[in-house]
C-alpha atoms as a PDB file:
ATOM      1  CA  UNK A   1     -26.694  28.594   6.493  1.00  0.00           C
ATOM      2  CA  UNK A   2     -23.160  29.092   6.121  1.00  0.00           C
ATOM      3  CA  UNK A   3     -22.232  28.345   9.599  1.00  0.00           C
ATOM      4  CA  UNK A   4     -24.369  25.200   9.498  1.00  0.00           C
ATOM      5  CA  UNK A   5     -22.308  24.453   6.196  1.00  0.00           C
ATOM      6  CA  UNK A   6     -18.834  25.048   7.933  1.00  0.00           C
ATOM      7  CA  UNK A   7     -19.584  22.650  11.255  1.00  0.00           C
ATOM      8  CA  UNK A   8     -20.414  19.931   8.827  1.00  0.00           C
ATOM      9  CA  UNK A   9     -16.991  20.275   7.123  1.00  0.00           C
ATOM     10  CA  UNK A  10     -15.231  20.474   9.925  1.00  0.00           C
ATOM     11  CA  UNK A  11     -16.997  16.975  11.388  1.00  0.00           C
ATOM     12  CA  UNK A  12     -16.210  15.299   8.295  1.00  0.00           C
ATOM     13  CA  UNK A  13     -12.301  16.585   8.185  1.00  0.00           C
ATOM     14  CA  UNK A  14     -12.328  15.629  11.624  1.00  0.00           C
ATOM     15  CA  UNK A  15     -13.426  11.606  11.091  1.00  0.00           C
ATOM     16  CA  UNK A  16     -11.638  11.236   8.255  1.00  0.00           C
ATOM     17  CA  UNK A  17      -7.934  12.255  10.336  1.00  0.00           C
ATOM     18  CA  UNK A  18      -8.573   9.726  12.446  1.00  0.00           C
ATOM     19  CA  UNK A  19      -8.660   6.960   9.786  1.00  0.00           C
ATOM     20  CA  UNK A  20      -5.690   4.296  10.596  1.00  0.00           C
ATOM     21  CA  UNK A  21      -6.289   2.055   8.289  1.00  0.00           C
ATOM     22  CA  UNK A  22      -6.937   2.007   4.005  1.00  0.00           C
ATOM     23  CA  UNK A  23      -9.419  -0.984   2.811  1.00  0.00           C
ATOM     24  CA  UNK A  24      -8.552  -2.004  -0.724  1.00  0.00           C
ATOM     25  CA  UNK A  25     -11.412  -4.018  -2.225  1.00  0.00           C
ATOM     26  CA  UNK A  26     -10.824  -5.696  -6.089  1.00  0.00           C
ATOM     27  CA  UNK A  27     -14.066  -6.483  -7.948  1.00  0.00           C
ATOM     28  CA  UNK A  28     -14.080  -8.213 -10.901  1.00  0.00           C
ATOM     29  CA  UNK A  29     -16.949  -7.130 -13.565  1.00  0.00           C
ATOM     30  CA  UNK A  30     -18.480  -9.020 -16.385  1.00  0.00           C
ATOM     31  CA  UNK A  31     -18.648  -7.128 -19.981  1.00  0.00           C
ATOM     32  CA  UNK A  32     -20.266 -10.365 -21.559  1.00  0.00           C
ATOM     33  CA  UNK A  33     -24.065 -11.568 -20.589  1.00  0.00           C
ATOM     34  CA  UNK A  34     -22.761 -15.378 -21.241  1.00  0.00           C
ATOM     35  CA  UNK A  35     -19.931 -14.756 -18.395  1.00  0.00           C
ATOM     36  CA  UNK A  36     -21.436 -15.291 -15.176  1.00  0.00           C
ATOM     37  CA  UNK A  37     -18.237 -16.675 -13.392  1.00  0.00           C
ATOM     38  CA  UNK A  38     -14.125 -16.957 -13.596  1.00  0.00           C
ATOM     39  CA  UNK A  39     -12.090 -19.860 -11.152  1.00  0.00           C
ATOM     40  CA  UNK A  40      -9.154 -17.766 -10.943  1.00  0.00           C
ATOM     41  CA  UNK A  41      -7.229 -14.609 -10.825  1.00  0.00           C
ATOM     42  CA  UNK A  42      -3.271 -12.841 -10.647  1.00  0.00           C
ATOM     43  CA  UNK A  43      -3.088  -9.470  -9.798  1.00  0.00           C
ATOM     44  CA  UNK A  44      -0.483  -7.102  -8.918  1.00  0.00           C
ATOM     45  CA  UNK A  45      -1.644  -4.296  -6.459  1.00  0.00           C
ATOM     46  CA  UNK A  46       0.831  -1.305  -6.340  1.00  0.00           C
ATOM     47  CA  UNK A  47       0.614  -0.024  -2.366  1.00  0.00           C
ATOM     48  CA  UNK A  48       0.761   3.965  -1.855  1.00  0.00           C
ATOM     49  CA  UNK A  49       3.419   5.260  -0.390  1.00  0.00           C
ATOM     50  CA  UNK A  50       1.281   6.310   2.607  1.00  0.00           C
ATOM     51  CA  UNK A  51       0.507   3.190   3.484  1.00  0.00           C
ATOM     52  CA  UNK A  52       1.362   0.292   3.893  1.00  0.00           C
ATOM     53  CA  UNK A  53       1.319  -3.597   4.223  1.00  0.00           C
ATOM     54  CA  UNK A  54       1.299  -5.514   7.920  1.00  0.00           C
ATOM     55  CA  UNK A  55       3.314  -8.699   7.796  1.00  0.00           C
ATOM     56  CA  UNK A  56       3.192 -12.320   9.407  1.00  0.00           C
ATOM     57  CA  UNK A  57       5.000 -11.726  12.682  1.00  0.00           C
ATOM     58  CA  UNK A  58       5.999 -15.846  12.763  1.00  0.00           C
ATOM     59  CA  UNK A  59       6.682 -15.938   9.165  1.00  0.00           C
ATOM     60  CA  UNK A  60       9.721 -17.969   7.774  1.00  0.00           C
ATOM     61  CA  UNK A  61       9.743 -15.528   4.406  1.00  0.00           C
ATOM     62  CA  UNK A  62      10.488 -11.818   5.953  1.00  0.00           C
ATOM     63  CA  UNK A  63       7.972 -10.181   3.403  1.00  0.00           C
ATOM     64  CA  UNK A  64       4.797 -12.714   4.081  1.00  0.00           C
ATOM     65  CA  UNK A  65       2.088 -10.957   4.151  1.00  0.00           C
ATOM     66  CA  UNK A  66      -0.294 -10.907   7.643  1.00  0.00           C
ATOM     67  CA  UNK A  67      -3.544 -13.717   6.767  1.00  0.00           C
ATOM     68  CA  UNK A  68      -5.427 -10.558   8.768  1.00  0.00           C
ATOM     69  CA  UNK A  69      -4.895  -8.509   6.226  1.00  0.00           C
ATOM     70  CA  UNK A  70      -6.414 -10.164   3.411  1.00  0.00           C
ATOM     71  CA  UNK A  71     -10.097 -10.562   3.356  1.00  0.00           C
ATOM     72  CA  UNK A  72     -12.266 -12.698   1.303  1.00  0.00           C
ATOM     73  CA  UNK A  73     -15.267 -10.995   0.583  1.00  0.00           C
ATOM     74  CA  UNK A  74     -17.087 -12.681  -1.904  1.00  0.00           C
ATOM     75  CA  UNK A  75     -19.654 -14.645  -0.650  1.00  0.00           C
ATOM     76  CA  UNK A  76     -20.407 -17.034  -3.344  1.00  0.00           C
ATOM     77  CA  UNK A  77     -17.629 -19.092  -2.798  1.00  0.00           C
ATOM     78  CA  UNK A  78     -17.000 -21.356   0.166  1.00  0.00           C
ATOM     79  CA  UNK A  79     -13.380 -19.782   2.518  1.00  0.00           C
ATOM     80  CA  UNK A  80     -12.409 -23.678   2.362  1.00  0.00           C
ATOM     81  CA  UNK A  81     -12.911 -24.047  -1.494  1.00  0.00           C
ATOM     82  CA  UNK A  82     -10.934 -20.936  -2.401  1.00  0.00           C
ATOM     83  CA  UNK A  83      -6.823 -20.611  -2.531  1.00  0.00           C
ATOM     84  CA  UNK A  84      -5.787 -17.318  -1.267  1.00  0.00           C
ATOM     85  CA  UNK A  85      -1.535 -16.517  -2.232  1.00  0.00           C
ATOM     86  CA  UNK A  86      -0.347 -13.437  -1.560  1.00  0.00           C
ATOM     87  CA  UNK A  87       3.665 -11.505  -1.602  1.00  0.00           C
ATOM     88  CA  UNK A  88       5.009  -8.050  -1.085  1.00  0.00           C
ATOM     89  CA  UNK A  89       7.784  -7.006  -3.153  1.00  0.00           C
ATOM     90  CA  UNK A  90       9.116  -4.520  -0.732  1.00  0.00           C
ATOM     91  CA  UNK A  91      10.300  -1.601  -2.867  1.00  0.00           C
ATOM     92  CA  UNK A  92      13.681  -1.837  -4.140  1.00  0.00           C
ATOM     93  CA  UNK A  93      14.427   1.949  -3.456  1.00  0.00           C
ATOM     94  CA  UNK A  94      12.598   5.192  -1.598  1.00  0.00           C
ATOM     95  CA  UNK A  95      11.273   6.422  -4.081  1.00  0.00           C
ATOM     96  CA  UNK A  96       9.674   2.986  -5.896  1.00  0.00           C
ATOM     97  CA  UNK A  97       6.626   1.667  -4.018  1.00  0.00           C
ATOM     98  CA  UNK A  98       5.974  -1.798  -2.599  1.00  0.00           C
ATOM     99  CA  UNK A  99       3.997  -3.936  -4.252  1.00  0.00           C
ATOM    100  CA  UNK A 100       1.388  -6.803  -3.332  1.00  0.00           C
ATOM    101  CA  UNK A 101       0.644 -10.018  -5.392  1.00  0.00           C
ATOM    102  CA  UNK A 102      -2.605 -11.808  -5.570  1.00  0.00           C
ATOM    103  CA  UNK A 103      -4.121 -14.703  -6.541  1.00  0.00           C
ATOM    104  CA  UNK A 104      -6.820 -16.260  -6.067  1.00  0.00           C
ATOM    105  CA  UNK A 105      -8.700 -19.580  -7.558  1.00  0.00           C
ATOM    106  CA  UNK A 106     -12.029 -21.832  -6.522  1.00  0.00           C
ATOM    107  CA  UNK A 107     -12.957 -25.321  -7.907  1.00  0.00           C
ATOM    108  CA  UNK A 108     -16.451 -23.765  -7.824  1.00  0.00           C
ATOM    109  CA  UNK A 109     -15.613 -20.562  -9.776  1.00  0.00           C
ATOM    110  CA  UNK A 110     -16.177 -17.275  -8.602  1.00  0.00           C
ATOM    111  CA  UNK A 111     -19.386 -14.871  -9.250  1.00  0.00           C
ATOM    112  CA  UNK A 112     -18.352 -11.084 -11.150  1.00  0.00           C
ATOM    113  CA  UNK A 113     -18.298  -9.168  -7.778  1.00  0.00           C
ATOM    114  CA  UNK A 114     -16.588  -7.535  -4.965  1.00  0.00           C
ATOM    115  CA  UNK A 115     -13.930 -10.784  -4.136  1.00  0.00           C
ATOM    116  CA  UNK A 116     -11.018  -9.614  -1.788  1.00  0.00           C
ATOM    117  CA  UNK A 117      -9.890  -6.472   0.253  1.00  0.00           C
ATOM    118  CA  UNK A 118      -6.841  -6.098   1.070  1.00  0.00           C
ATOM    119  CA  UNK A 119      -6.007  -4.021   4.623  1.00  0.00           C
ATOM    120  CA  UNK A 120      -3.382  -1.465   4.120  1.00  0.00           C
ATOM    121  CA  UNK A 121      -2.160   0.640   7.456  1.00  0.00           C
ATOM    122  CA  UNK A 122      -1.651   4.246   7.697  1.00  0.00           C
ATOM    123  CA  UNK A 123       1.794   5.151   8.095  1.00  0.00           C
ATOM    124  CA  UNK A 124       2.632   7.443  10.915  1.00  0.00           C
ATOM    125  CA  UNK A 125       2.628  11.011  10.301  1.00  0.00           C
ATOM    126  CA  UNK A 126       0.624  10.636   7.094  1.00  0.00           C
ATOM    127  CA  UNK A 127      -1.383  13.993   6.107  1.00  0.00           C
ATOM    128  CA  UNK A 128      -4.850  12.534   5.592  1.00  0.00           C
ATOM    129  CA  UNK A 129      -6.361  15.776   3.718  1.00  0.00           C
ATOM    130  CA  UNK A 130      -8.592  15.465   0.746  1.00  0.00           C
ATOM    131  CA  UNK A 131      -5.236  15.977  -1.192  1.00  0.00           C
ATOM    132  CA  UNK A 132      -2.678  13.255   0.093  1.00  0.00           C
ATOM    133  CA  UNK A 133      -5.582  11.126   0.236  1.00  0.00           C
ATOM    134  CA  UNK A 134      -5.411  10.896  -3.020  1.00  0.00           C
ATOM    135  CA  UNK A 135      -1.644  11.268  -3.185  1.00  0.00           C
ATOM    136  CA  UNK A 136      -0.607   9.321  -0.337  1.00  0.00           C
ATOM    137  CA  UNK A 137      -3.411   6.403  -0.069  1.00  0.00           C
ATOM    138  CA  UNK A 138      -4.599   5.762  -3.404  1.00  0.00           C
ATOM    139  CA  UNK A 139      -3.293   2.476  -4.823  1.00  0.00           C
ATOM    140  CA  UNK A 140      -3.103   1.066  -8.688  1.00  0.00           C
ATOM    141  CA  UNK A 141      -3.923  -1.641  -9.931  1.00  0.00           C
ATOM    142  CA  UNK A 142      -0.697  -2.813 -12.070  1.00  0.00           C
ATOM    143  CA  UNK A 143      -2.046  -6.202 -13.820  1.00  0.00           C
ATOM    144  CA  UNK A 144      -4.484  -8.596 -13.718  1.00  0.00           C
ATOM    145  CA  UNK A 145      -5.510 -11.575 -15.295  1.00  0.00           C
ATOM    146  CA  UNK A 146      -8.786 -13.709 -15.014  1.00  0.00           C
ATOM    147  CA  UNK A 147      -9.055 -17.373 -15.673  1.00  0.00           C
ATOM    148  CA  UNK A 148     -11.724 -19.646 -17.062  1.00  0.00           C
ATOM    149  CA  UNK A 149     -12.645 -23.412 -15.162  1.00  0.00           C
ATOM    150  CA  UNK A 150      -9.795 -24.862 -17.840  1.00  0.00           C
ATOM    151  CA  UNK A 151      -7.350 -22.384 -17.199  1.00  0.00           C
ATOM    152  CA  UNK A 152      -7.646 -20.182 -19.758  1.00  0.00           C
ATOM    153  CA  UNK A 153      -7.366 -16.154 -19.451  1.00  0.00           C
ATOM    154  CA  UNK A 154     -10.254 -14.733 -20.193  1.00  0.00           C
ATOM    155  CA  UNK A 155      -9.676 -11.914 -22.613  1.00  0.00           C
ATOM    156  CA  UNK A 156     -10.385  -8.291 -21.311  1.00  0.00           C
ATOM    157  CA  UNK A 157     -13.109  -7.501 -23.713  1.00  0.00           C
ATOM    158  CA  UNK A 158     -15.049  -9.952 -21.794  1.00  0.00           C
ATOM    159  CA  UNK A 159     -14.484  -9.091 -18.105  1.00  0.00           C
ATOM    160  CA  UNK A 160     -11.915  -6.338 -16.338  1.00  0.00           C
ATOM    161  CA  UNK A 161     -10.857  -6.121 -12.287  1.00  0.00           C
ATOM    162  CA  UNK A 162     -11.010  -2.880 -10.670  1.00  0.00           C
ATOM    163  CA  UNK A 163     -10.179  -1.231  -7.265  1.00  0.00           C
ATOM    164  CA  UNK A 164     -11.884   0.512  -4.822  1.00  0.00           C
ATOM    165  CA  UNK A 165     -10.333   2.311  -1.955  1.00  0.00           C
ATOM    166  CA  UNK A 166     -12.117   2.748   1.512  1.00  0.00           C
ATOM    167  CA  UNK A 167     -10.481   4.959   4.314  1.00  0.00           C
ATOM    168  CA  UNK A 168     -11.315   3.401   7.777  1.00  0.00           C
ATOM    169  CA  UNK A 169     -11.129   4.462  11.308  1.00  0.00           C
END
């Protein structure tokens, strides 16, 4: 039993080091029964120092951030109804992190839900234990507001944003 135990572990440490990539998804959730949807949201994603952010190759702003790496995932709003805007705010010394910006709005408002993931890449040399993953890949969420179809930011006692972190091969 225990040397069925220890070939499992090893298989699992074994996919997980070859992970090159961290998938950042931000859900939104509804606290109120009489909330079923928001048009808009600003959030500020802090990115972990193991990681970090691919940029536009072609871009005119240095820091744009690759359209690749930003994934709309909700799927009850239409790609060519929804505004994606994104920035990194590279960090301003080594031992501040970079930063991503997000926002996102739809005409048609946007069901509580999974809604974007963001693709972070592994730096090289990056430990990927159990440990610096949660040192090294595990991003904050900094702020975040939601908006109602007029504009308005809906208060946090009604609805919240979360994220959850995926680590990918």
């Amino acid at each position: 039993m225990k040397l069925i135990l220890a070939a499992l572990v090893v298989l699992v440490s074994s996919v997980v080091a070859d992970a090159s990539q961290v998938k950042v998804v931000v859900s939104a959730t509804s606290k109120s029964s009489s909330l079923a949807a928001y048009y808009g949201t600003q959030l500020t994603i802090q990115v972990p120092r193991g990681a970090s952010v691919k940029l536009a190759t072609a871009a005119v702003d240095p820091n744009e951030i690759d359209p690749g790496s930003i994934v709309l995932v909700n799927t009850s709003i239409p790609a060519d109804q929804t505004i994606v805007t994104s920035a990194l705010s590279p960090a301003p010394t080594t031992t501040d992190y970079d930063t991503v910006s997000l926002a996102v709005t739809s005409v048609n408002g946007i069901k509580f839900g999974s809604l974007v993931a963001l693709m972070l890449d592994v730096k090289p040399g990056v430990s990927l234990s159990r440990y610096s993953k949660l040192v090294n890949l595990s991003p904050k969420l900094l702020s975040y507001k939601l908006f109602d179809a007029n504009g308005n930011e809906i208060s946090t006692k009604l609805a919240y944003e979360n994220l959850k972190t995926y680590i990918q091969q």
